[in-house]
PDB file of N, CA and C in Angstrom:
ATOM      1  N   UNK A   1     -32.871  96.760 186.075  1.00  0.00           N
ATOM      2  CA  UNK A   1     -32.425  95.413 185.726  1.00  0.00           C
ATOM      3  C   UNK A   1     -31.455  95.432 184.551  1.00  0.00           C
ATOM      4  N   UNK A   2     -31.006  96.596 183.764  1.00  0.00           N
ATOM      5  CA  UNK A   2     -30.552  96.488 182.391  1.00  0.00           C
ATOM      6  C   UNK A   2     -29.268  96.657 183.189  1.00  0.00           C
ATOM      7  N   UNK A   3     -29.296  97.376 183.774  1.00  0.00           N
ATOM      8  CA  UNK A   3     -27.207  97.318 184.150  1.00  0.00           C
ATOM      9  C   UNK A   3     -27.092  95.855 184.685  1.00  0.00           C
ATOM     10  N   UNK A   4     -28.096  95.761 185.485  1.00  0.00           N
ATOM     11  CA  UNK A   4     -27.456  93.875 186.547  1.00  0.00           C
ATOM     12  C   UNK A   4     -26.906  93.037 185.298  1.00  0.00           C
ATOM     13  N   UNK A   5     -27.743  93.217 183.871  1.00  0.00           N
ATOM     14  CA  UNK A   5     -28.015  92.087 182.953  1.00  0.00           C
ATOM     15  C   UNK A   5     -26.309  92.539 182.637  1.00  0.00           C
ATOM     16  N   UNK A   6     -26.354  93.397 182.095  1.00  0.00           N
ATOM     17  CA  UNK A   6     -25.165  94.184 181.195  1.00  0.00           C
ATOM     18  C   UNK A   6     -24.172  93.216 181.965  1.00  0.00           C
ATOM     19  N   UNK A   7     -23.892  94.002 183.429  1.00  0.00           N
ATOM     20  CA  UNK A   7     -22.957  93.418 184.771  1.00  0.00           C
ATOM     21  C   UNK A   7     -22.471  91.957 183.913  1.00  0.00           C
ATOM     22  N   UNK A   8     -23.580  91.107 184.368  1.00  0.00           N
ATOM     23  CA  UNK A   8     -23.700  89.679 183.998  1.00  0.00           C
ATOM     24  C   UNK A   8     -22.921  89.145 183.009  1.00  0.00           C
ATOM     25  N   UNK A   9     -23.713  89.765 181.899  1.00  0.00           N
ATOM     26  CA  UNK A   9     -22.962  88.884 180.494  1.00  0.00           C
ATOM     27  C   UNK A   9     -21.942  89.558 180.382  1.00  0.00           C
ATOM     28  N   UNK A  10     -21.022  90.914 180.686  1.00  0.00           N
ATOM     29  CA  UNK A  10     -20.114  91.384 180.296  1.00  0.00           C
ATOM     30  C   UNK A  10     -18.798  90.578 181.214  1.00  0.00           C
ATOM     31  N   UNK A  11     -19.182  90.370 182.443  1.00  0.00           N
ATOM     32  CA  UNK A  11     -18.456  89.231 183.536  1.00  0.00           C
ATOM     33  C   UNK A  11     -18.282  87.906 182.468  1.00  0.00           C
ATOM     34  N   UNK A  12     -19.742  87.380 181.897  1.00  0.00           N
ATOM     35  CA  UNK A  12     -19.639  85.951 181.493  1.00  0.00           C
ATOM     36  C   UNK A  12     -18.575  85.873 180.400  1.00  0.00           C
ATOM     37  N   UNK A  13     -18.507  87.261 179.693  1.00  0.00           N
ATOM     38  CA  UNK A  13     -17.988  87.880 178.365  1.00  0.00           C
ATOM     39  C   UNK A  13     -16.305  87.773 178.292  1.00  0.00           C
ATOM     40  N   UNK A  14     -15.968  88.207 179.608  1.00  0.00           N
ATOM     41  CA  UNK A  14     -14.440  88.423 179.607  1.00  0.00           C
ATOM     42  C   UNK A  14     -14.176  86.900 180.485  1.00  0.00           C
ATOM     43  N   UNK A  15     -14.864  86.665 181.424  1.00  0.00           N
ATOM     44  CA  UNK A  15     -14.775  85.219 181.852  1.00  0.00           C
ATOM     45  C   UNK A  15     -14.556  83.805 180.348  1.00  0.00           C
ATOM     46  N   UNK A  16     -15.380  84.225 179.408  1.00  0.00           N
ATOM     47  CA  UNK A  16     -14.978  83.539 178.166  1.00  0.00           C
ATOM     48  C   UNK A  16     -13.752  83.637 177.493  1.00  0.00           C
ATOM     49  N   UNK A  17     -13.709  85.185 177.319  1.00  0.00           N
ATOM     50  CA  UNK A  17     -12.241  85.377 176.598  1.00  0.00           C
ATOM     51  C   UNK A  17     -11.301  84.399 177.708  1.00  0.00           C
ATOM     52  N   UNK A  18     -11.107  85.012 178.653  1.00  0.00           N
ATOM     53  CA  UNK A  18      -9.759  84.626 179.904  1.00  0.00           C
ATOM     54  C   UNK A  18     -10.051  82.778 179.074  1.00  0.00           C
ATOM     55  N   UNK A  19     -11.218  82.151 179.332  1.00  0.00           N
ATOM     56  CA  UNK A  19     -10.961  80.386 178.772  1.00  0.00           C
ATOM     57  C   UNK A  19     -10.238  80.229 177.617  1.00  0.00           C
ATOM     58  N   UNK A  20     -10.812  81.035 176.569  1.00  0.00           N
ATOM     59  CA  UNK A  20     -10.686  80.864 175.485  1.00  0.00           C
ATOM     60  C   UNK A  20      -8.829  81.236 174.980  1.00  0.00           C
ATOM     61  N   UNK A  21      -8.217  82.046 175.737  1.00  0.00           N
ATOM     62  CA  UNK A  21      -7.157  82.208 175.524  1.00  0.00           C
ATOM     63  C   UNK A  21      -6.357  81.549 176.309  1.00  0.00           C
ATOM     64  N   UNK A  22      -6.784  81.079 177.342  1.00  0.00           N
ATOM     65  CA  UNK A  22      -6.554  80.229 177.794  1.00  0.00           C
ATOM     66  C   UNK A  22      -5.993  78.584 176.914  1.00  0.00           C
ATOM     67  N   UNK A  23      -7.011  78.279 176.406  1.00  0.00           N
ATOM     68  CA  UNK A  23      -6.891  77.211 175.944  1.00  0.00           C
ATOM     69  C   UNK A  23      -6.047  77.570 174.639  1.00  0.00           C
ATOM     70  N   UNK A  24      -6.133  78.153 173.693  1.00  0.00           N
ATOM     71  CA  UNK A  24      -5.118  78.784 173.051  1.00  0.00           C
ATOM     72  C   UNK A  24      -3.723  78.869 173.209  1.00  0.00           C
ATOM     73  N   UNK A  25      -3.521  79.534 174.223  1.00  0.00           N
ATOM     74  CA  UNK A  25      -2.272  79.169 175.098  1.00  0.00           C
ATOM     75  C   UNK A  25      -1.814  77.770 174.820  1.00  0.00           C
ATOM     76  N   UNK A  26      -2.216  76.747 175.288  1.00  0.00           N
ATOM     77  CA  UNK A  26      -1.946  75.472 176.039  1.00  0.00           C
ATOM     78  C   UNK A  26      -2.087  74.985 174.693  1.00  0.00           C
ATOM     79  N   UNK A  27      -2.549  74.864 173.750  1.00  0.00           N
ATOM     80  CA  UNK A  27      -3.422  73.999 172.708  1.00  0.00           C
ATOM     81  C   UNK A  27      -1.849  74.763 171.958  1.00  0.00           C
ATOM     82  N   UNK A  28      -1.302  76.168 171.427  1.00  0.00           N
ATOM     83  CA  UNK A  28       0.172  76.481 170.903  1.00  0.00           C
ATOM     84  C   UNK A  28       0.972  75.761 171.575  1.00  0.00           C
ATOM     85  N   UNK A  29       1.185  75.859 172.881  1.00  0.00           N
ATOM     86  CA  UNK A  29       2.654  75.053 173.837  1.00  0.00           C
ATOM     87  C   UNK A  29       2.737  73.819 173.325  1.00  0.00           C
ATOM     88  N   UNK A  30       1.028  72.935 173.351  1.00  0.00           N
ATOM     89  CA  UNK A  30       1.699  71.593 173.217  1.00  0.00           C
ATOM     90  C   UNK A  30       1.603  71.052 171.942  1.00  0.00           C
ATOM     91  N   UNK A  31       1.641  71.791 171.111  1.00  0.00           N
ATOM     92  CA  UNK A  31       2.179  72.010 169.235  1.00  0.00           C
ATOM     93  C   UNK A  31       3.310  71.920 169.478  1.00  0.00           C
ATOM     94  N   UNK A  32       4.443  73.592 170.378  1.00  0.00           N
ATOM     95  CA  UNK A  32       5.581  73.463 169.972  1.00  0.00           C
ATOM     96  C   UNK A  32       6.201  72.343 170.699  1.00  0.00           C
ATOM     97  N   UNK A  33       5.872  72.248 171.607  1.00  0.00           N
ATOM     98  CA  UNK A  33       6.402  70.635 172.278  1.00  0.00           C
ATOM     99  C   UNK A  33       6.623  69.562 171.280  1.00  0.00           C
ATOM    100  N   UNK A  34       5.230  69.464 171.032  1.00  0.00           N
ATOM    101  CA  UNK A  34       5.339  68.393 170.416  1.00  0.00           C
ATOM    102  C   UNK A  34       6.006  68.644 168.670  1.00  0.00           C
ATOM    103  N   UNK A  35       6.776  69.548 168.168  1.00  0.00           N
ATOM    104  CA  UNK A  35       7.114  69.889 167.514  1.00  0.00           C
ATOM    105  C   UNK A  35       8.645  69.625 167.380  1.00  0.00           C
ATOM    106  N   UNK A  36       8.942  70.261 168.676  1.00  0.00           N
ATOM    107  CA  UNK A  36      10.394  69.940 169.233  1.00  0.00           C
ATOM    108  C   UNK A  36      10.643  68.391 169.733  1.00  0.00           C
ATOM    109  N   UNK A  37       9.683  68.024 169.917  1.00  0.00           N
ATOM    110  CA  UNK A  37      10.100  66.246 170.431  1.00  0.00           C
ATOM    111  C   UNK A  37      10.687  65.604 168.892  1.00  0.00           C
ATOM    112  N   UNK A  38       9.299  66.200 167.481  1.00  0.00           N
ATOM    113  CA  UNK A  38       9.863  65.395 166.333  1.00  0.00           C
ATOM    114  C   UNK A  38      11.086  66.176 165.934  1.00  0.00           C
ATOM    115  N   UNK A  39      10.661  67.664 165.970  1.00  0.00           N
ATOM    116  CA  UNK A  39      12.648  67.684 165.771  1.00  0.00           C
ATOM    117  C   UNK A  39      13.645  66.978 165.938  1.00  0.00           C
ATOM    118  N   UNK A  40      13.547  67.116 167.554  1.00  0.00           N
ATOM    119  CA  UNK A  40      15.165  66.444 167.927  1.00  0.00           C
ATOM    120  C   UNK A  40      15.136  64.982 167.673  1.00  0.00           C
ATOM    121  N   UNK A  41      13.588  64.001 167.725  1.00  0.00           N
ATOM    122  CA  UNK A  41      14.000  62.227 167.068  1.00  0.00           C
ATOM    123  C   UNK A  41      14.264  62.622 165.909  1.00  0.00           C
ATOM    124  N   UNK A  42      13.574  63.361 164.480  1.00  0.00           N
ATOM    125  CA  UNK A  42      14.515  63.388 162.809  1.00  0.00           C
ATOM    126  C   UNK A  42      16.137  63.977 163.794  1.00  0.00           C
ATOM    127  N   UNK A  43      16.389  64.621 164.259  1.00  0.00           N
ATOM    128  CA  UNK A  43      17.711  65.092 164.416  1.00  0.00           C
ATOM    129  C   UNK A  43      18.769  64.146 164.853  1.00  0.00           C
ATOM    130  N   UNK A  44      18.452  63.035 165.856  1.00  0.00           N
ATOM    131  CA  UNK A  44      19.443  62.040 166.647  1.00  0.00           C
ATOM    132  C   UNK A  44      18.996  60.574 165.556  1.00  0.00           C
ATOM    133  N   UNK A  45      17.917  60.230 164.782  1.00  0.00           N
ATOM    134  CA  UNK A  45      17.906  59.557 163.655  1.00  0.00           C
ATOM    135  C   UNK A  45      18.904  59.693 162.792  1.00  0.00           C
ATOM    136  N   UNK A  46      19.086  60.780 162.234  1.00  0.00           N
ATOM    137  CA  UNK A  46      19.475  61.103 161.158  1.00  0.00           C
ATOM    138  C   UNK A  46      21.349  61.103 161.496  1.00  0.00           C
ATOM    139  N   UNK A  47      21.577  61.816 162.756  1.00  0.00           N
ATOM    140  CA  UNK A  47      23.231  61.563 163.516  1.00  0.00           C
ATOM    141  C   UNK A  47      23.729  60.241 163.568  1.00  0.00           C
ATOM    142  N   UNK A  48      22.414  59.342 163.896  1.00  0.00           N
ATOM    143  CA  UNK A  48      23.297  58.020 164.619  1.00  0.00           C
ATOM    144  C   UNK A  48      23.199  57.138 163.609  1.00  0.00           C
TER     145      UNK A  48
END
């Protein structure tokens, strides 16, 4: 039973990481998004 267990949580283990960087991912993108949106309004504010 000690390998099945091992099997298990080491699956649940990298199945976590893969979310977790996951969301990481997505949670940076829509920073720089939303980073670049206030850029360019101070940028076309500040032109016009």
């Amino acid at each position: 039973m000690g390998t099945l267990t091992d099997y298990i949580y080491s699956g649940i283990y990298i199945f976590e990481r893969k979310i977790y960087t996951l969301i990481l991912n997505i949670l940076f993108l829509y920073s720089f998004r939303s980073k670049n949106i206030r850029i360019l309004s101070c940028f076309s504010k500040s032109s016009a």
